[in-house]
C-alpha atoms as a PDB file:
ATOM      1  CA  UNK A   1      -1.862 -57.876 -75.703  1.00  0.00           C
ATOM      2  CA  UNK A   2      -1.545 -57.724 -71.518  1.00  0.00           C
ATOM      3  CA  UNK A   3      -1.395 -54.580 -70.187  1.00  0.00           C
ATOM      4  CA  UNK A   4       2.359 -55.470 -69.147  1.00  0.00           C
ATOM      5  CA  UNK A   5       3.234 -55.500 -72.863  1.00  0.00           C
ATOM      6  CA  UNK A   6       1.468 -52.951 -73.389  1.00  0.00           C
ATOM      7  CA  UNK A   7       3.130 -50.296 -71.271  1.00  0.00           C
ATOM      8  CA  UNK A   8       6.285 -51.292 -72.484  1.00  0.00           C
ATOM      9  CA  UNK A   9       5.013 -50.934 -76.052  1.00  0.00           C
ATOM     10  CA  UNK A  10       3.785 -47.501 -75.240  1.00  0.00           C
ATOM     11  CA  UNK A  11       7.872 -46.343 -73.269  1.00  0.00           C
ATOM     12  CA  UNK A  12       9.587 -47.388 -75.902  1.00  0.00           C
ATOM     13  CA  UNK A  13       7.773 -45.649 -78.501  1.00  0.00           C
ATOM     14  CA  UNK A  14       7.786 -42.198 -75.956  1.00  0.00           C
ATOM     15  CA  UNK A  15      11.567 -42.679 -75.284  1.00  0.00           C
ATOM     16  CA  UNK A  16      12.947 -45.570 -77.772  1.00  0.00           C
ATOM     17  CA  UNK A  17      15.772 -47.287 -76.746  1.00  0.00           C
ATOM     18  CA  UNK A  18      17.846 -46.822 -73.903  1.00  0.00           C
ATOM     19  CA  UNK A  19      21.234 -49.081 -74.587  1.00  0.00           C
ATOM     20  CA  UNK A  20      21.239 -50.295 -71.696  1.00  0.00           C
ATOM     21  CA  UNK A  21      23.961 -51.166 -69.335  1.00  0.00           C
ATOM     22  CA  UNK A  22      26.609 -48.612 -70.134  1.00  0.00           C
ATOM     23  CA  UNK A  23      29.597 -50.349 -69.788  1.00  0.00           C
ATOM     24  CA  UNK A  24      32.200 -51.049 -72.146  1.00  0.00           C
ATOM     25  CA  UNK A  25      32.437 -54.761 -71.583  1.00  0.00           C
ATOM     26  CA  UNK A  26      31.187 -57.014 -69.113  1.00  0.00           C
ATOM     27  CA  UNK A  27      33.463 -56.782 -66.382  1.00  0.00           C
ATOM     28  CA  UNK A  28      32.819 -53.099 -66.208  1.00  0.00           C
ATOM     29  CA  UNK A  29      29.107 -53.743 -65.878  1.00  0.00           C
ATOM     30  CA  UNK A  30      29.541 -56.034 -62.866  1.00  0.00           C
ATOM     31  CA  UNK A  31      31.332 -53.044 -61.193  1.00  0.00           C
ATOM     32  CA  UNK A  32      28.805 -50.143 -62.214  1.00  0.00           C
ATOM     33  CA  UNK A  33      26.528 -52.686 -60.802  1.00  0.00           C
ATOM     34  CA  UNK A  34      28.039 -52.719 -57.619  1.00  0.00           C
ATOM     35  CA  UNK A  35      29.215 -49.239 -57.312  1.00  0.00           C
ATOM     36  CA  UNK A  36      25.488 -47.838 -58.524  1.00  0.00           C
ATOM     37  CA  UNK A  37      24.077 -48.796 -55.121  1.00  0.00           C
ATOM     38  CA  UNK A  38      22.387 -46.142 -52.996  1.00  0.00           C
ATOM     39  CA  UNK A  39      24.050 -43.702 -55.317  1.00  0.00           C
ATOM     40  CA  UNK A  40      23.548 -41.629 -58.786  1.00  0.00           C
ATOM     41  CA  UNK A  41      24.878 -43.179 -62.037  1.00  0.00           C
ATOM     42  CA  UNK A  42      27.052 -39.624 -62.308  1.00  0.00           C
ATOM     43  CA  UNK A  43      28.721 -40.214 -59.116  1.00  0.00           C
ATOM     44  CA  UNK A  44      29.217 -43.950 -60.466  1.00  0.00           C
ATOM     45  CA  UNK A  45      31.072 -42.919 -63.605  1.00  0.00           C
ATOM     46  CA  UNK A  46      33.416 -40.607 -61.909  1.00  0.00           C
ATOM     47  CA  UNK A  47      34.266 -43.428 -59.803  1.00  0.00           C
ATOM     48  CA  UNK A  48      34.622 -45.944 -62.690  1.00  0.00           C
ATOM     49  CA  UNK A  49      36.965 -42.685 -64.698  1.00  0.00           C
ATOM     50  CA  UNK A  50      39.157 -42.896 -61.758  1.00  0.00           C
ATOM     51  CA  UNK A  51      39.520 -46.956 -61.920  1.00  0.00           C
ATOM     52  CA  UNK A  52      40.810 -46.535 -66.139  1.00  0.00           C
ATOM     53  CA  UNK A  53      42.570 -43.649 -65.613  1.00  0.00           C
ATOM     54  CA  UNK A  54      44.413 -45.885 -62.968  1.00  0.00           C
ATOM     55  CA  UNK A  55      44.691 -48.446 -65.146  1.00  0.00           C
ATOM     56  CA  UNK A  56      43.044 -50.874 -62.780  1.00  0.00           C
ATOM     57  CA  UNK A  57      39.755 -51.701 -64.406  1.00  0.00           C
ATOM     58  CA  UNK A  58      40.315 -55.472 -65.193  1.00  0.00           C
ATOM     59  CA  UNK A  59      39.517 -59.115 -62.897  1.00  0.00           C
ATOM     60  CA  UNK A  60      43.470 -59.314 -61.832  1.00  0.00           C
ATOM     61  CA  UNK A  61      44.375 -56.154 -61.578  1.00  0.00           C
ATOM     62  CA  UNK A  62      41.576 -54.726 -59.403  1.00  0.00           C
ATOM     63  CA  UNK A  63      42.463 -58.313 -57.300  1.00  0.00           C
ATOM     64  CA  UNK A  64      45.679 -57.011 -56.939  1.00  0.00           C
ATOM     65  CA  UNK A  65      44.615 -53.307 -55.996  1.00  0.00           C
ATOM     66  CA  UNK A  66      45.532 -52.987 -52.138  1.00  0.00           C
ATOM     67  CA  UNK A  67      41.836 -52.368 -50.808  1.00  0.00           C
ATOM     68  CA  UNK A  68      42.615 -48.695 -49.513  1.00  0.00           C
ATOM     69  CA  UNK A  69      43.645 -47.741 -52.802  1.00  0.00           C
ATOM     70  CA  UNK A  70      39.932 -48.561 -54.214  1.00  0.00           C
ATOM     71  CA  UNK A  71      38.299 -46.552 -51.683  1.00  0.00           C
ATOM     72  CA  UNK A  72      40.048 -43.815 -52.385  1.00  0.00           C
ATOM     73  CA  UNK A  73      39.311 -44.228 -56.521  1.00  0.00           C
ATOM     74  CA  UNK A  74      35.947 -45.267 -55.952  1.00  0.00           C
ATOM     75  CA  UNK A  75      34.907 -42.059 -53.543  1.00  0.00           C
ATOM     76  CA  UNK A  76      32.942 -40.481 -56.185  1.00  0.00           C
ATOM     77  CA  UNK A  77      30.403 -43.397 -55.401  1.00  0.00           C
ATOM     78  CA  UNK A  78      30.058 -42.761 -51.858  1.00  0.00           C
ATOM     79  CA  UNK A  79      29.948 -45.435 -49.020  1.00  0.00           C
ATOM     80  CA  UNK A  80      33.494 -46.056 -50.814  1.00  0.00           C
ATOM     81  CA  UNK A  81      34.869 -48.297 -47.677  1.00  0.00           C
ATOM     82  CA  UNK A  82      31.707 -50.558 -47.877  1.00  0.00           C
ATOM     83  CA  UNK A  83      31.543 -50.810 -51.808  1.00  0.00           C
ATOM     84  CA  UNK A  84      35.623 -51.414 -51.941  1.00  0.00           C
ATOM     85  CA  UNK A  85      34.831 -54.560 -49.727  1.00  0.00           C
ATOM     86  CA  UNK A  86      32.013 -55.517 -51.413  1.00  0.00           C
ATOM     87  CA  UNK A  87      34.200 -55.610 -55.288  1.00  0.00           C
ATOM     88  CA  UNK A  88      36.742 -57.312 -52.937  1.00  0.00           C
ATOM     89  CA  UNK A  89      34.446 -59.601 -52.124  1.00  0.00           C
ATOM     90  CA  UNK A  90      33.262 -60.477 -55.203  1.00  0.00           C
ATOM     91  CA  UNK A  91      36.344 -60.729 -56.767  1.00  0.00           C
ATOM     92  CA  UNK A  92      37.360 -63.600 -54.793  1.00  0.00           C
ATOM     93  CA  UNK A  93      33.993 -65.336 -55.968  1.00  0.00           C
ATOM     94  CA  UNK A  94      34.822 -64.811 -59.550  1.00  0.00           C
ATOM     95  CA  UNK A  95      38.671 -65.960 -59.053  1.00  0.00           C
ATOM     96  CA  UNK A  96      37.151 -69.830 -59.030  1.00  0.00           C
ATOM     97  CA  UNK A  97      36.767 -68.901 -62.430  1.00  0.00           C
ATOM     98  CA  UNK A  98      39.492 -67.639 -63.247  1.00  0.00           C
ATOM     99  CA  UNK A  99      37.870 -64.595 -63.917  1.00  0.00           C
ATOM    100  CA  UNK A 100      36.592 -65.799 -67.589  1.00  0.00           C
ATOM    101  CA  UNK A 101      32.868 -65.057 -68.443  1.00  0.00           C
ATOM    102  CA  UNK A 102      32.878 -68.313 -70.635  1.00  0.00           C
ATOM    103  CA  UNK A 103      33.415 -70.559 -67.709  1.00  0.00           C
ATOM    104  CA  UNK A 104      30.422 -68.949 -65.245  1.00  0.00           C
ATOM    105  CA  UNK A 105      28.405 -69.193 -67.963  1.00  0.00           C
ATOM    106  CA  UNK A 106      28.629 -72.979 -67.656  1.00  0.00           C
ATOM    107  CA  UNK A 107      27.639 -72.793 -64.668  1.00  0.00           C
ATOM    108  CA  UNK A 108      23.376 -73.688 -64.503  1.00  0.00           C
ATOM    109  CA  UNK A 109      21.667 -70.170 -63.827  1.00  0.00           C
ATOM    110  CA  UNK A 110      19.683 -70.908 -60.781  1.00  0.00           C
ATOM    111  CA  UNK A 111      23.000 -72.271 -58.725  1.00  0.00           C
ATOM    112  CA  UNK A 112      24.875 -69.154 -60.664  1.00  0.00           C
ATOM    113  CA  UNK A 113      22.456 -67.027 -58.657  1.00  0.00           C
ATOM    114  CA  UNK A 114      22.486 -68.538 -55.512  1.00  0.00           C
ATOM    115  CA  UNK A 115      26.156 -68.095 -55.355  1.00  0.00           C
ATOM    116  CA  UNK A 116      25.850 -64.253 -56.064  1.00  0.00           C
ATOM    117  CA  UNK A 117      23.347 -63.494 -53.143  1.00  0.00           C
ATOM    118  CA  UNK A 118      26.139 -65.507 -51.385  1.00  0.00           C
ATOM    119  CA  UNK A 119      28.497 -62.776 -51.725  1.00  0.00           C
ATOM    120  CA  UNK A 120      28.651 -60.049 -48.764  1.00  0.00           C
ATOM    121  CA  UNK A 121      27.125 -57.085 -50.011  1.00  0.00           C
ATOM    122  CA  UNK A 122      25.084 -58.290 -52.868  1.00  0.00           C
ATOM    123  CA  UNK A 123      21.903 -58.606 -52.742  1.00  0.00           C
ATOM    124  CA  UNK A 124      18.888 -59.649 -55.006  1.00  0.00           C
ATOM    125  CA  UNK A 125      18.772 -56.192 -57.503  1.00  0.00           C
ATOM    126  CA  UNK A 126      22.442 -55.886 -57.793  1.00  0.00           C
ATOM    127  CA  UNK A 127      22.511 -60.003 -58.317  1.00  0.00           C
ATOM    128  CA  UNK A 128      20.016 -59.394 -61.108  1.00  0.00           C
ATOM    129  CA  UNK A 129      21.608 -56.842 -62.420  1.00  0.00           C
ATOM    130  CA  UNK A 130      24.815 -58.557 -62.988  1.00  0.00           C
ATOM    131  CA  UNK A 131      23.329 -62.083 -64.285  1.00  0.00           C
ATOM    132  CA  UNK A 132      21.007 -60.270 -66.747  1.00  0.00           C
ATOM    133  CA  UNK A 133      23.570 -56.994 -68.164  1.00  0.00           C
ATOM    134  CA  UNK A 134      27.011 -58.691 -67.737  1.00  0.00           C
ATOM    135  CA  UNK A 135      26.093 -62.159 -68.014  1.00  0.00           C
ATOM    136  CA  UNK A 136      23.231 -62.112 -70.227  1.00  0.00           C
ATOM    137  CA  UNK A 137      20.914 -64.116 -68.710  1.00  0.00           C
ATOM    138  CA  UNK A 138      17.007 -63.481 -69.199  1.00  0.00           C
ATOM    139  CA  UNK A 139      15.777 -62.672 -65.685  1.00  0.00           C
ATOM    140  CA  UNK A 140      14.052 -59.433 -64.637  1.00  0.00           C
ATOM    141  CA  UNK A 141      15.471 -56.931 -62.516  1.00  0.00           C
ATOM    142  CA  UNK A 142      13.358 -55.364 -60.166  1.00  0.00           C
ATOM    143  CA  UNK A 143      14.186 -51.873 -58.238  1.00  0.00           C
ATOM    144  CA  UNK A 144      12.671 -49.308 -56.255  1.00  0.00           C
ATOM    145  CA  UNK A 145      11.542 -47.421 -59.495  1.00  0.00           C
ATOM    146  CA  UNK A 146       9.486 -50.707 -60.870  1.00  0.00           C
ATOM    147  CA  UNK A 147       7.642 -51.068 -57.439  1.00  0.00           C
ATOM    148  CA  UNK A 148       6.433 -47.389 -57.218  1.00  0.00           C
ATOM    149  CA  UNK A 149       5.742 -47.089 -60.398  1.00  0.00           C
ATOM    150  CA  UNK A 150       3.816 -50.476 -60.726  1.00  0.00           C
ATOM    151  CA  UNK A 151       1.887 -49.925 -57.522  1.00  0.00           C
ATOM    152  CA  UNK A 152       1.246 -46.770 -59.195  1.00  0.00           C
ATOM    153  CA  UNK A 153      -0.712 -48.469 -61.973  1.00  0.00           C
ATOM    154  CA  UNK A 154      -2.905 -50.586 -59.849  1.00  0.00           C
ATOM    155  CA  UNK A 155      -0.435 -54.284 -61.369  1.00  0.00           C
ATOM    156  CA  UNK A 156       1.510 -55.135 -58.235  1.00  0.00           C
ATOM    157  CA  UNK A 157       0.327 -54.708 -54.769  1.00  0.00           C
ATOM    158  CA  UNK A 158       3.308 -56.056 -53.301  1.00  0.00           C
ATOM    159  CA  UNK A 159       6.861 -55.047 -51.692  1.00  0.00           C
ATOM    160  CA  UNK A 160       8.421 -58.526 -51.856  1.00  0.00           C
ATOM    161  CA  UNK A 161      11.066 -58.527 -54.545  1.00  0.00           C
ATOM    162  CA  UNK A 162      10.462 -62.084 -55.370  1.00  0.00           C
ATOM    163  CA  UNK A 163       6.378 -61.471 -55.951  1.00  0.00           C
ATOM    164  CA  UNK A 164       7.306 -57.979 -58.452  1.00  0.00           C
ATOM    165  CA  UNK A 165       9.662 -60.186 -60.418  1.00  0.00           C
ATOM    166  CA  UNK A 166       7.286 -63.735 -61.042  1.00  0.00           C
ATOM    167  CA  UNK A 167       4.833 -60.723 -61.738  1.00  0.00           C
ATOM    168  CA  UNK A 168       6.692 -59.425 -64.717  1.00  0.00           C
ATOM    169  CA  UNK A 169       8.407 -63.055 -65.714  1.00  0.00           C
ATOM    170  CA  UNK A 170       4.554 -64.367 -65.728  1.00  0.00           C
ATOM    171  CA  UNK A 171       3.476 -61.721 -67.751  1.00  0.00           C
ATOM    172  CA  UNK A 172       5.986 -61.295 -70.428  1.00  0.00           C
ATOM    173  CA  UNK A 173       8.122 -64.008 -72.623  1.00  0.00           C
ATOM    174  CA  UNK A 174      11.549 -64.693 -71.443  1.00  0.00           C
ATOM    175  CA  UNK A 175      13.675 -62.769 -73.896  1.00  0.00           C
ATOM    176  CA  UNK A 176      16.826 -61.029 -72.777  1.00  0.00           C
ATOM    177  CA  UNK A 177      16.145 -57.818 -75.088  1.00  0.00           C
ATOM    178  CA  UNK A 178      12.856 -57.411 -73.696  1.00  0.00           C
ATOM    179  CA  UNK A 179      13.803 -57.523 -69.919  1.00  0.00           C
ATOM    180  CA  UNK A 180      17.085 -55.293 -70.487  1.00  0.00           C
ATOM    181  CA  UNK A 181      14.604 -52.797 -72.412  1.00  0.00           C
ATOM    182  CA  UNK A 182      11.873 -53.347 -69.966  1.00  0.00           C
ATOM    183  CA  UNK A 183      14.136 -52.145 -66.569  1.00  0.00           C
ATOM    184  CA  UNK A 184      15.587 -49.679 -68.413  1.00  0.00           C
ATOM    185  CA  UNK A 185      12.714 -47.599 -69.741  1.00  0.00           C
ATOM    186  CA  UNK A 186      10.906 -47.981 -66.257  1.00  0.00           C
ATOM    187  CA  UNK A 187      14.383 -46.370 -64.977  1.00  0.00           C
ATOM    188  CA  UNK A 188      13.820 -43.684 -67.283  1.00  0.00           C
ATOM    189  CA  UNK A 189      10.273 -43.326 -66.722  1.00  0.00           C
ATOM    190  CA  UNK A 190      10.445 -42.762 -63.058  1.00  0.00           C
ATOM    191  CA  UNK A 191      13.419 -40.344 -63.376  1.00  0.00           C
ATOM    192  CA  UNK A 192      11.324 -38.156 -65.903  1.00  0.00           C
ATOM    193  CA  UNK A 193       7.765 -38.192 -64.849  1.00  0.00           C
ATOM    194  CA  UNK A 194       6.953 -40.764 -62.338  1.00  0.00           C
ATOM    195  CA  UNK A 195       9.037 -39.475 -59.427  1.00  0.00           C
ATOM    196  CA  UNK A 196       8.742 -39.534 -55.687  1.00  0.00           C
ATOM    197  CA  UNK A 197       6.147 -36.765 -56.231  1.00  0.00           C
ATOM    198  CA  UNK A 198       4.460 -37.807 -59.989  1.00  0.00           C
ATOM    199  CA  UNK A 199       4.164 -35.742 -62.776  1.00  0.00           C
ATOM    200  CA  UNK A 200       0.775 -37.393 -63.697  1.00  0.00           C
ATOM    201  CA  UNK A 201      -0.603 -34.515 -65.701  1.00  0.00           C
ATOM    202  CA  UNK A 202       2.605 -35.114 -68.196  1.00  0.00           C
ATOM    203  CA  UNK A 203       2.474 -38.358 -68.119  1.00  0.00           C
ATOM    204  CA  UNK A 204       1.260 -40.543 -71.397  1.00  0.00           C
ATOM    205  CA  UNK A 205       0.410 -43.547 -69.491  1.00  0.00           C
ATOM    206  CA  UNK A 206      -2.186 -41.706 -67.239  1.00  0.00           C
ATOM    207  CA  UNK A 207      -5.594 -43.502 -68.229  1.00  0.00           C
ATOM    208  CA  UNK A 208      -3.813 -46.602 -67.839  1.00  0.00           C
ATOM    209  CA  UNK A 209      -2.852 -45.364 -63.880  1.00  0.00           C
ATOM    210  CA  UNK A 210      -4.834 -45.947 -61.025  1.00  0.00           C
ATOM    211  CA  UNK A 211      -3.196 -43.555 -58.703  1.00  0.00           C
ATOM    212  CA  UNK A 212      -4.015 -40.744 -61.389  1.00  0.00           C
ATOM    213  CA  UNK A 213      -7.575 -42.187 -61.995  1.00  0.00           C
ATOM    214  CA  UNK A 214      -7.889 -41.998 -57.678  1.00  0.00           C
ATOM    215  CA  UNK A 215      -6.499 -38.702 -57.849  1.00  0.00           C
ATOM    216  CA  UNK A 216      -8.862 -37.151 -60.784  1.00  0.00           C
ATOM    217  CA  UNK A 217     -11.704 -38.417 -59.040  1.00  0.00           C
ATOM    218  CA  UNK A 218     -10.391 -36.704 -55.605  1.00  0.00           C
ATOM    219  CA  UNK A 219     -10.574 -32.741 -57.161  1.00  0.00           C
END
């Protein structure tokens, strides 16, 4: 077993799984997706409370919504005018499709992809996000929590988003479960014990860790 494999054997037997992305279908994803940018998951929920409580969180109706009236629902999420244009924005992408699931999914993945990043205001994680929660596509999302974390470890040496992600699609099968789990638990890991400043002395995965090993050595 590869070390990648094996960390992710070792999270998910510390903190099992993580039912990953809340949503309740996959139109709701795309918009946590969007909304969860530079802001807590909390502050996204409120925001996506305010959209059903509105009545307002479908395709045509949010299409319809007159854009000030998102910002204002969507202000738990903060940078509300920027995010309202961004959903605007990909709204009128997903409009060619008549905003059914079924028909992008025709659509070969690689193209499907390039015409996200397309979109104003989305960008490769929140691109990601969308093709592999909403869509269901088996492609690895990568975030600021894998790159710490992975540096961490002494497996990725690099910033580039593109290098993180062949790393971990290079290193593990290309199964849809697996990647959803994967991001997830890394989420959780980095929220819990490998934060900004590390809890290494907690941490389970320790002797696997190269900062902690560098660290040991140092006292």
């Amino acid at each position: 077993m590869n070390r990648v494999l094996k960390i992710y054997d070792a999270l998910y037997k510390y903190y099992g799984p993580q039912s990953w992305w809340p949503g309740d279908d996959w139109f709701e994803v795309t918009i946590g997706a969007i909304l969860t940018q530079n802001t807590s998951w909390k502050n996204v929920e409120k925001a996506i409370e305010n959209l059903k409580v509105e009545g307002v969180l479908s395709p045509q109706k949010l299409c319809d919504l007159e854009e000030n009236r998102l910002s204002n629902l969507i202000k738990p999420a903060g940078f509300y005018n920027v995010k309202s244009k961004r959903i605007k924005n990909f709204l009128n992408w997903l409009k060619q499709y008549d905003f059914d699931l079924e028909k992008i999914k025709e659509k070969d993945f690689l193209r499907l992809r390039d015409e996200l990043l397309s979109i104003k205001g989305i960008g490769n994680e929140t691109a990601d996000s969308i093709l592999l929660y909403a869509f269901e596509y088996p492609i690895f999302v990568v975030d600021a929590y894998t790159k710490r974390m992975f540096k961490r470890l002494g497996l990725v040496d690099s910033d580039t988003y593109e290098k993180v992600q062949t790393f971990f699609e290079d290193n593990l099968k290309r199964d849809l479960k697996l990647y959803n789990e994967y991001h997830a638990l890394i989420v959780k890991h980095s929220k819990d014990i490998c934060k900004k400043t590390p809890k290494c002395d907690d941490c389970f995965l320790k002797e696997e860790c190269s900062y902690y090993l560098e660290q040991k050595n140092k006292r």
